[in-house]
PDB file of N, CA and C in Angstrom:
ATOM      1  N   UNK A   1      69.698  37.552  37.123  1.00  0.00           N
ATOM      2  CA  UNK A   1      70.731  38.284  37.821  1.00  0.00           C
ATOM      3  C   UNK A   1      71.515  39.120  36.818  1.00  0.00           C
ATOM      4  N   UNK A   2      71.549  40.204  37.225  1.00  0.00           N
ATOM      5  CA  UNK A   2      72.631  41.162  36.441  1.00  0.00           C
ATOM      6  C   UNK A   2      73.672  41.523  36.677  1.00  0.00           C
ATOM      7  N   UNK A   3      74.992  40.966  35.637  1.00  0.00           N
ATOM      8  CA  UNK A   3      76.506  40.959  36.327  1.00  0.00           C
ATOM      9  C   UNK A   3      76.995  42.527  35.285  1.00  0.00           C
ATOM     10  N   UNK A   4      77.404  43.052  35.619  1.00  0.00           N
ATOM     11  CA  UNK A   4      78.220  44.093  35.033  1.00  0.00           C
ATOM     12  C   UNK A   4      79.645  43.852  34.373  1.00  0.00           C
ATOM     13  N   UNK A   5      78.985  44.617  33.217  1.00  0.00           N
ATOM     14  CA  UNK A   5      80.256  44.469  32.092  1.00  0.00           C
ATOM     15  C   UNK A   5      81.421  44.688  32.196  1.00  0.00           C
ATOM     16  N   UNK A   6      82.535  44.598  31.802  1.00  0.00           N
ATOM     17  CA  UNK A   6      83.978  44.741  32.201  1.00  0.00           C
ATOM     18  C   UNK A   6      84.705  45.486  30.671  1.00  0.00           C
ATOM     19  N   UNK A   7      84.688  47.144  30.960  1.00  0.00           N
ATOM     20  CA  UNK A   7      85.129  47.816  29.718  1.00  0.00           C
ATOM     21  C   UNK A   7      85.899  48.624  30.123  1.00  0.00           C
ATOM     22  N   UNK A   8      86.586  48.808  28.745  1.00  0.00           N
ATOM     23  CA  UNK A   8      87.742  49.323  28.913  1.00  0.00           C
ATOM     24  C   UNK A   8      87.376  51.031  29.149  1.00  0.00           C
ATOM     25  N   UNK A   9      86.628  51.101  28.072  1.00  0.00           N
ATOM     26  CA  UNK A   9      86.307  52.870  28.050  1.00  0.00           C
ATOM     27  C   UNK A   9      85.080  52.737  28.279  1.00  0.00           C
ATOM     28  N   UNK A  10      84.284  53.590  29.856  1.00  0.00           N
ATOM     29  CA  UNK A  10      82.910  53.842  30.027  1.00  0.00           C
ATOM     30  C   UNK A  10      82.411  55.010  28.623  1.00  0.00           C
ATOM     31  N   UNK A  11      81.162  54.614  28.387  1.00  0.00           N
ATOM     32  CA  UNK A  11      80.496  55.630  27.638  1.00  0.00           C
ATOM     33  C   UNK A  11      79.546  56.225  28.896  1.00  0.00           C
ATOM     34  N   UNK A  12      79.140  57.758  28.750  1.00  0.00           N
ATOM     35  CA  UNK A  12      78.814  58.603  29.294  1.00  0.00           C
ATOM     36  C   UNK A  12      77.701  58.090  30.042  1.00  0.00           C
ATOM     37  N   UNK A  13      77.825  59.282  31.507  1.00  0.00           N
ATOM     38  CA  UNK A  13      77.534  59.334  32.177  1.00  0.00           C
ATOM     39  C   UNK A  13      75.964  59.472  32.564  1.00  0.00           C
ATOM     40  N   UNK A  14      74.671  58.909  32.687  1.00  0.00           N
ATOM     41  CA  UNK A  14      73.352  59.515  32.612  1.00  0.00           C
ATOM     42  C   UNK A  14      73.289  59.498  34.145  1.00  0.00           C
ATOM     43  N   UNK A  15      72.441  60.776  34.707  1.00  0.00           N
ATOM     44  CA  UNK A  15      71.754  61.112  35.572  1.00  0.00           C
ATOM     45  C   UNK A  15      70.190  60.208  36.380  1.00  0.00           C
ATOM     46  N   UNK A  16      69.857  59.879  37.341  1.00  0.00           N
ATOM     47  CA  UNK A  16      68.923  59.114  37.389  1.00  0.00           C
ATOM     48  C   UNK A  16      67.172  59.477  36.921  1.00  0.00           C
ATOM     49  N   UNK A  17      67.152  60.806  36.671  1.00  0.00           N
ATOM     50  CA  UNK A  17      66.031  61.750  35.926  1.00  0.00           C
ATOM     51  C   UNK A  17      65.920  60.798  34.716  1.00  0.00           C
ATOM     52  N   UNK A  18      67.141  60.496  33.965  1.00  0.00           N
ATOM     53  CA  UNK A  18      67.510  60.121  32.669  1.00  0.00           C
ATOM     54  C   UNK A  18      67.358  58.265  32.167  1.00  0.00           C
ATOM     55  N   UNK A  19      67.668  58.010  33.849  1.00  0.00           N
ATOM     56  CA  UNK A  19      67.588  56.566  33.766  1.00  0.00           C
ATOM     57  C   UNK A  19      66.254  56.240  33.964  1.00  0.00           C
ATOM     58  N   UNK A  20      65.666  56.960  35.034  1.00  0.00           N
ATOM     59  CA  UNK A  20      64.319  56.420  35.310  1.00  0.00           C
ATOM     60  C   UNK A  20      62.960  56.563  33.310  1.00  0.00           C
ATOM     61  N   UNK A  21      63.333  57.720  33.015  1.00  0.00           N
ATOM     62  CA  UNK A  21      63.037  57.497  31.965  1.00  0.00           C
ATOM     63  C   UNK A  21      63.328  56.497  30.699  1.00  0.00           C
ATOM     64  N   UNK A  22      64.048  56.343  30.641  1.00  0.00           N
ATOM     65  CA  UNK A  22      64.450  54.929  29.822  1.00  0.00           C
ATOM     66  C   UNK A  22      64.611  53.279  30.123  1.00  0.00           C
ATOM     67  N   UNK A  23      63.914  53.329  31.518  1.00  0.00           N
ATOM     68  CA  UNK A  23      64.137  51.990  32.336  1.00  0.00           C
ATOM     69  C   UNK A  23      62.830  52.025  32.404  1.00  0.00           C
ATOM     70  N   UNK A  24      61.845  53.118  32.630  1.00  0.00           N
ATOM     71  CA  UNK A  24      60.598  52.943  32.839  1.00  0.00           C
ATOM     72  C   UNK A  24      60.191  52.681  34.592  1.00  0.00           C
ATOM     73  N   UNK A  25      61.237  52.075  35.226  1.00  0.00           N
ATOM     74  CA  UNK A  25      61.229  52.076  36.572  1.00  0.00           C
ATOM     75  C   UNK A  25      61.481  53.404  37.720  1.00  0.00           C
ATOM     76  N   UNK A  26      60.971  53.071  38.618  1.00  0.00           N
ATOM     77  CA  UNK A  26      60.520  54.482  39.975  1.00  0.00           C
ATOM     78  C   UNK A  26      62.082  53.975  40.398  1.00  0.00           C
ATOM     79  N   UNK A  27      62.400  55.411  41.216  1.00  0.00           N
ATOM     80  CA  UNK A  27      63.514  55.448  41.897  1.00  0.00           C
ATOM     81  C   UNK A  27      63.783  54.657  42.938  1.00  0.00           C
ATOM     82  N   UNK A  28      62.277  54.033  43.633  1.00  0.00           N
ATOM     83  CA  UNK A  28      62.422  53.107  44.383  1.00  0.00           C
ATOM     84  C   UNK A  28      62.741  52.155  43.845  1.00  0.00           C
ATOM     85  N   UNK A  29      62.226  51.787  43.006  1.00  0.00           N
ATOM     86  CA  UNK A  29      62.198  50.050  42.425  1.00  0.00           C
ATOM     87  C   UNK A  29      64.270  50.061  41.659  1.00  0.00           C
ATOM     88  N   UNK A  30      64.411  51.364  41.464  1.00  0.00           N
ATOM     89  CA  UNK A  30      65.418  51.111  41.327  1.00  0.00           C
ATOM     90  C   UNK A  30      67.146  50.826  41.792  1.00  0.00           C
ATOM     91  N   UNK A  31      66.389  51.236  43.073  1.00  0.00           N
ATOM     92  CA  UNK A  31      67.412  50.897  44.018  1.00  0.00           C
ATOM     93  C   UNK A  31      67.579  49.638  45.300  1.00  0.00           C
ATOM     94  N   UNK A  32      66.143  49.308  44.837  1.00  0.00           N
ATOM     95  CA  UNK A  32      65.865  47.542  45.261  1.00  0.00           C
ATOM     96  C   UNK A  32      66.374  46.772  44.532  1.00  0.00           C
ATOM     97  N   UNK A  33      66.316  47.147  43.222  1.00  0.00           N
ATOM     98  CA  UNK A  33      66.744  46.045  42.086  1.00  0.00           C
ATOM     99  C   UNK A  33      68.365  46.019  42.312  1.00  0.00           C
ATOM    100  N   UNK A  34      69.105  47.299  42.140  1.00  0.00           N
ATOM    101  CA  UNK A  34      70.292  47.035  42.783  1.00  0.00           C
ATOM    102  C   UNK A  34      70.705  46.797  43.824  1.00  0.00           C
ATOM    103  N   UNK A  35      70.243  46.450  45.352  1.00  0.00           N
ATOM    104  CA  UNK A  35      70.197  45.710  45.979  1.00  0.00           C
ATOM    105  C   UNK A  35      70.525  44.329  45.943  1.00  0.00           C
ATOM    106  N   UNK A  36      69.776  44.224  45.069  1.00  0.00           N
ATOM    107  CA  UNK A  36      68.893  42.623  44.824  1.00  0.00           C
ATOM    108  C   UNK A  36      70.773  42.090  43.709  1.00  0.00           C
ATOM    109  N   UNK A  37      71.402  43.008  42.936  1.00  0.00           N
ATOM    110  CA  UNK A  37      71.935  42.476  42.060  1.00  0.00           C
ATOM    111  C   UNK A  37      71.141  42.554  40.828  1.00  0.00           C
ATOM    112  N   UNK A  38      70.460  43.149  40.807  1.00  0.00           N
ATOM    113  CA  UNK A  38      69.480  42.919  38.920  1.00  0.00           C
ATOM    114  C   UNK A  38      69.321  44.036  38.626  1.00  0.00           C
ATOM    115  N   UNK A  39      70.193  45.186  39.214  1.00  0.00           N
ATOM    116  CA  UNK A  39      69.825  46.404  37.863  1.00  0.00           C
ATOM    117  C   UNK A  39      71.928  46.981  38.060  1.00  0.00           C
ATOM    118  N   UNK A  40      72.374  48.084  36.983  1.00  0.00           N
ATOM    119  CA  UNK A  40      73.322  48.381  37.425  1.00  0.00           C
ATOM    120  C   UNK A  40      74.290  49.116  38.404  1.00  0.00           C
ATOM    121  N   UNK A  41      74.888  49.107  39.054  1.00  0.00           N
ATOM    122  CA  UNK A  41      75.091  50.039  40.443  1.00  0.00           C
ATOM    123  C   UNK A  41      75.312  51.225  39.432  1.00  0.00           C
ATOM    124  N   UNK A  42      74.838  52.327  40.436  1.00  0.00           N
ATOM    125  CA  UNK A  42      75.200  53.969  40.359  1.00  0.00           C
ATOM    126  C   UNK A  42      76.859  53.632  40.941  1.00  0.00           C
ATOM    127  N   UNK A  43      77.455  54.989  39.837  1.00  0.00           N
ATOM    128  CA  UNK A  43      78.864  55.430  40.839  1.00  0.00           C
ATOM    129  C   UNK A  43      78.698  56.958  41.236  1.00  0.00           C
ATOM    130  N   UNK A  44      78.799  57.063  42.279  1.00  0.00           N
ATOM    131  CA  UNK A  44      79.442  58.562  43.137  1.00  0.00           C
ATOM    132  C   UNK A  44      80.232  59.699  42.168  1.00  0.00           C
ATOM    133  N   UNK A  45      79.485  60.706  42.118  1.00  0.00           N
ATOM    134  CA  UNK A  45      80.313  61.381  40.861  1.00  0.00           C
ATOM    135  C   UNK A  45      80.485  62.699  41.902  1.00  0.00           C
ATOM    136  N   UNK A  46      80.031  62.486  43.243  1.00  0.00           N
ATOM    137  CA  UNK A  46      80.230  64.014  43.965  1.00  0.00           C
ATOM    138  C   UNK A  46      79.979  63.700  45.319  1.00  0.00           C
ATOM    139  N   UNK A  47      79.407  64.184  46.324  1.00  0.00           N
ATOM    140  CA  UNK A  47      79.253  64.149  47.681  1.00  0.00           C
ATOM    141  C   UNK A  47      77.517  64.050  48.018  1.00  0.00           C
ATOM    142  N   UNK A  48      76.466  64.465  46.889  1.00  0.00           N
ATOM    143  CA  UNK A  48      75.743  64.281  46.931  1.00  0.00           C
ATOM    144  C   UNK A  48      74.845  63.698  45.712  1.00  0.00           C
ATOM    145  N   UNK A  49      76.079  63.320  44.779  1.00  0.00           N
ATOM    146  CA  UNK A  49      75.259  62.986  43.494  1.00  0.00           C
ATOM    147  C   UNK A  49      75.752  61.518  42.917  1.00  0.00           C
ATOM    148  N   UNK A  50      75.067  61.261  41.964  1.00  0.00           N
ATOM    149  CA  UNK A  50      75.637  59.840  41.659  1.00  0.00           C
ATOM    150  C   UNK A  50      74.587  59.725  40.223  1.00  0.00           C
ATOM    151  N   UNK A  51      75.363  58.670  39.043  1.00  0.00           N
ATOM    152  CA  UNK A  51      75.153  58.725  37.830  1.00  0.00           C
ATOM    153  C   UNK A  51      75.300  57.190  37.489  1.00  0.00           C
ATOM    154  N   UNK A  52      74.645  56.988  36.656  1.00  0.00           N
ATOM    155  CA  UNK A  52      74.911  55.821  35.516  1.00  0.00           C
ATOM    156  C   UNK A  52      76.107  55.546  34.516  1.00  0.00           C
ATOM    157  N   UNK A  53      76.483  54.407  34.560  1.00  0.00           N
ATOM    158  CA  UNK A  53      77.021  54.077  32.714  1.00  0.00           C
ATOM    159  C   UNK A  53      76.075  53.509  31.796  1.00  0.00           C
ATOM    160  N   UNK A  54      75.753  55.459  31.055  1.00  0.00           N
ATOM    161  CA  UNK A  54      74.864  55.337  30.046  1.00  0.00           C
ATOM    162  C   UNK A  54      74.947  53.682  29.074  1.00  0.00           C
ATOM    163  N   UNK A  55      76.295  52.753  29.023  1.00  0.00           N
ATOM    164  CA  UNK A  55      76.052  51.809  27.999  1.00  0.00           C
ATOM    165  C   UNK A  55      75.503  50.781  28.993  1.00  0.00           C
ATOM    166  N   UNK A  56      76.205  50.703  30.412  1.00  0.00           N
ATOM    167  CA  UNK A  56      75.529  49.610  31.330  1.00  0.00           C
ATOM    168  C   UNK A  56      73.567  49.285  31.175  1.00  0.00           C
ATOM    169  N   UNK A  57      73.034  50.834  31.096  1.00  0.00           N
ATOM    170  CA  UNK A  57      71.650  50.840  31.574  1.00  0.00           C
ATOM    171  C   UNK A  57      71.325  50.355  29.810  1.00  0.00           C
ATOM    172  N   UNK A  58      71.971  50.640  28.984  1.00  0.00           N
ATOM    173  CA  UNK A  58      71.619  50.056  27.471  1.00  0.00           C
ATOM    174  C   UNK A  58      71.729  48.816  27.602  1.00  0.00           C
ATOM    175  N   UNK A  59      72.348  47.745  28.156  1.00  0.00           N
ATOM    176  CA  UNK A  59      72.830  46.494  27.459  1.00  0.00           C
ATOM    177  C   UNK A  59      71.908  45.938  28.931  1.00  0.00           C
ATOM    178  N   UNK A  60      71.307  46.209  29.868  1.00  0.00           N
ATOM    179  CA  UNK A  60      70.452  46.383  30.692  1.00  0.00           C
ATOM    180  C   UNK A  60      69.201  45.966  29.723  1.00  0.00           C
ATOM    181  N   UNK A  61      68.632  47.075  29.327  1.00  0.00           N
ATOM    182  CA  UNK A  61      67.680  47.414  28.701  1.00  0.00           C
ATOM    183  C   UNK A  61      67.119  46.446  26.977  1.00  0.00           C
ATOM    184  N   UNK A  62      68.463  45.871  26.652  1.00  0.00           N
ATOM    185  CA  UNK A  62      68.908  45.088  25.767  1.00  0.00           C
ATOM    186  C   UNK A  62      68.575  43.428  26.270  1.00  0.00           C
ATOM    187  N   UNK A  63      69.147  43.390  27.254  1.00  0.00           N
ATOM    188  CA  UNK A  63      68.908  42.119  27.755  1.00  0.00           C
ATOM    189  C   UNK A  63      67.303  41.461  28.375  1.00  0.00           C
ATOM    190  N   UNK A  64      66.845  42.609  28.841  1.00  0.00           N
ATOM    191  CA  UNK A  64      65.506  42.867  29.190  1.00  0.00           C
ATOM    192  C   UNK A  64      64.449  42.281  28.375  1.00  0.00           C
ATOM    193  N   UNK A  65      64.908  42.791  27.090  1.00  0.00           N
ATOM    194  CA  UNK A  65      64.197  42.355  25.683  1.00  0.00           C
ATOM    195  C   UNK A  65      64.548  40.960  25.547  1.00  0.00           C
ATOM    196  N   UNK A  66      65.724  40.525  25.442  1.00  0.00           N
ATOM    197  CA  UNK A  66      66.194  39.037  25.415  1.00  0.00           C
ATOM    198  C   UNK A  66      64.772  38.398  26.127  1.00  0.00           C
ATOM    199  N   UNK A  67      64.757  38.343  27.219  1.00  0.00           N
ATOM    200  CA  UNK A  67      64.233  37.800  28.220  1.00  0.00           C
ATOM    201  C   UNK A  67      62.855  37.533  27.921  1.00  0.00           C
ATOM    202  N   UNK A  68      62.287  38.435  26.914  1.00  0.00           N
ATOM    203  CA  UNK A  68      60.889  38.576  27.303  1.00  0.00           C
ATOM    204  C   UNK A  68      60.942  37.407  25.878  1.00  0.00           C
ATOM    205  N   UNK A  69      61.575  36.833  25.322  1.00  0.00           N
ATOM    206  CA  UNK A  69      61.286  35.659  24.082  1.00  0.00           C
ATOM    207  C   UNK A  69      61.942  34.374  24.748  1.00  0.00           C
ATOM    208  N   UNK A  70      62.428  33.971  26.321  1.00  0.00           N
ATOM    209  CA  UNK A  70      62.732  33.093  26.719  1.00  0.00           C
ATOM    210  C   UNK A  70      61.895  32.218  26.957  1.00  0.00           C
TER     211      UNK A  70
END
């Protein structure tokens, strides 16, 4: 399960073009997983758009690795 970090200052904003590339996951799978609680929610940056916290999808991506030596 993936709980989201609690910071003071977000680091920048990535696009989901940007995430899907560095997650390696389809746009579908990525919005099941947040569903599910196991990937990080998008926030609303407009009326039709929505973005990442570029450090969320890092420490994501960080933990990922953890996992795979459990």
């Amino acid at each position: 399960m993936y709980t989201q970090p609690q910071t003071d200052f977000p680091s920048k904003l990535i696009r989901l073009p940007k995430v899907i590339e560095r997650t390696g996951k389809s746009r579908t799978r990525i919005y099941e997983d947040i569903k599910c609680n196991l990937f990080p929610k998008q926030i609303k940056t407009g009326i039709r758009t929505v973005a990442w916290i570029e450090k969320e999808i890092d420490e994501w991506i960080e933990n990922q690795k953890m996992q795979r030596y459990m």
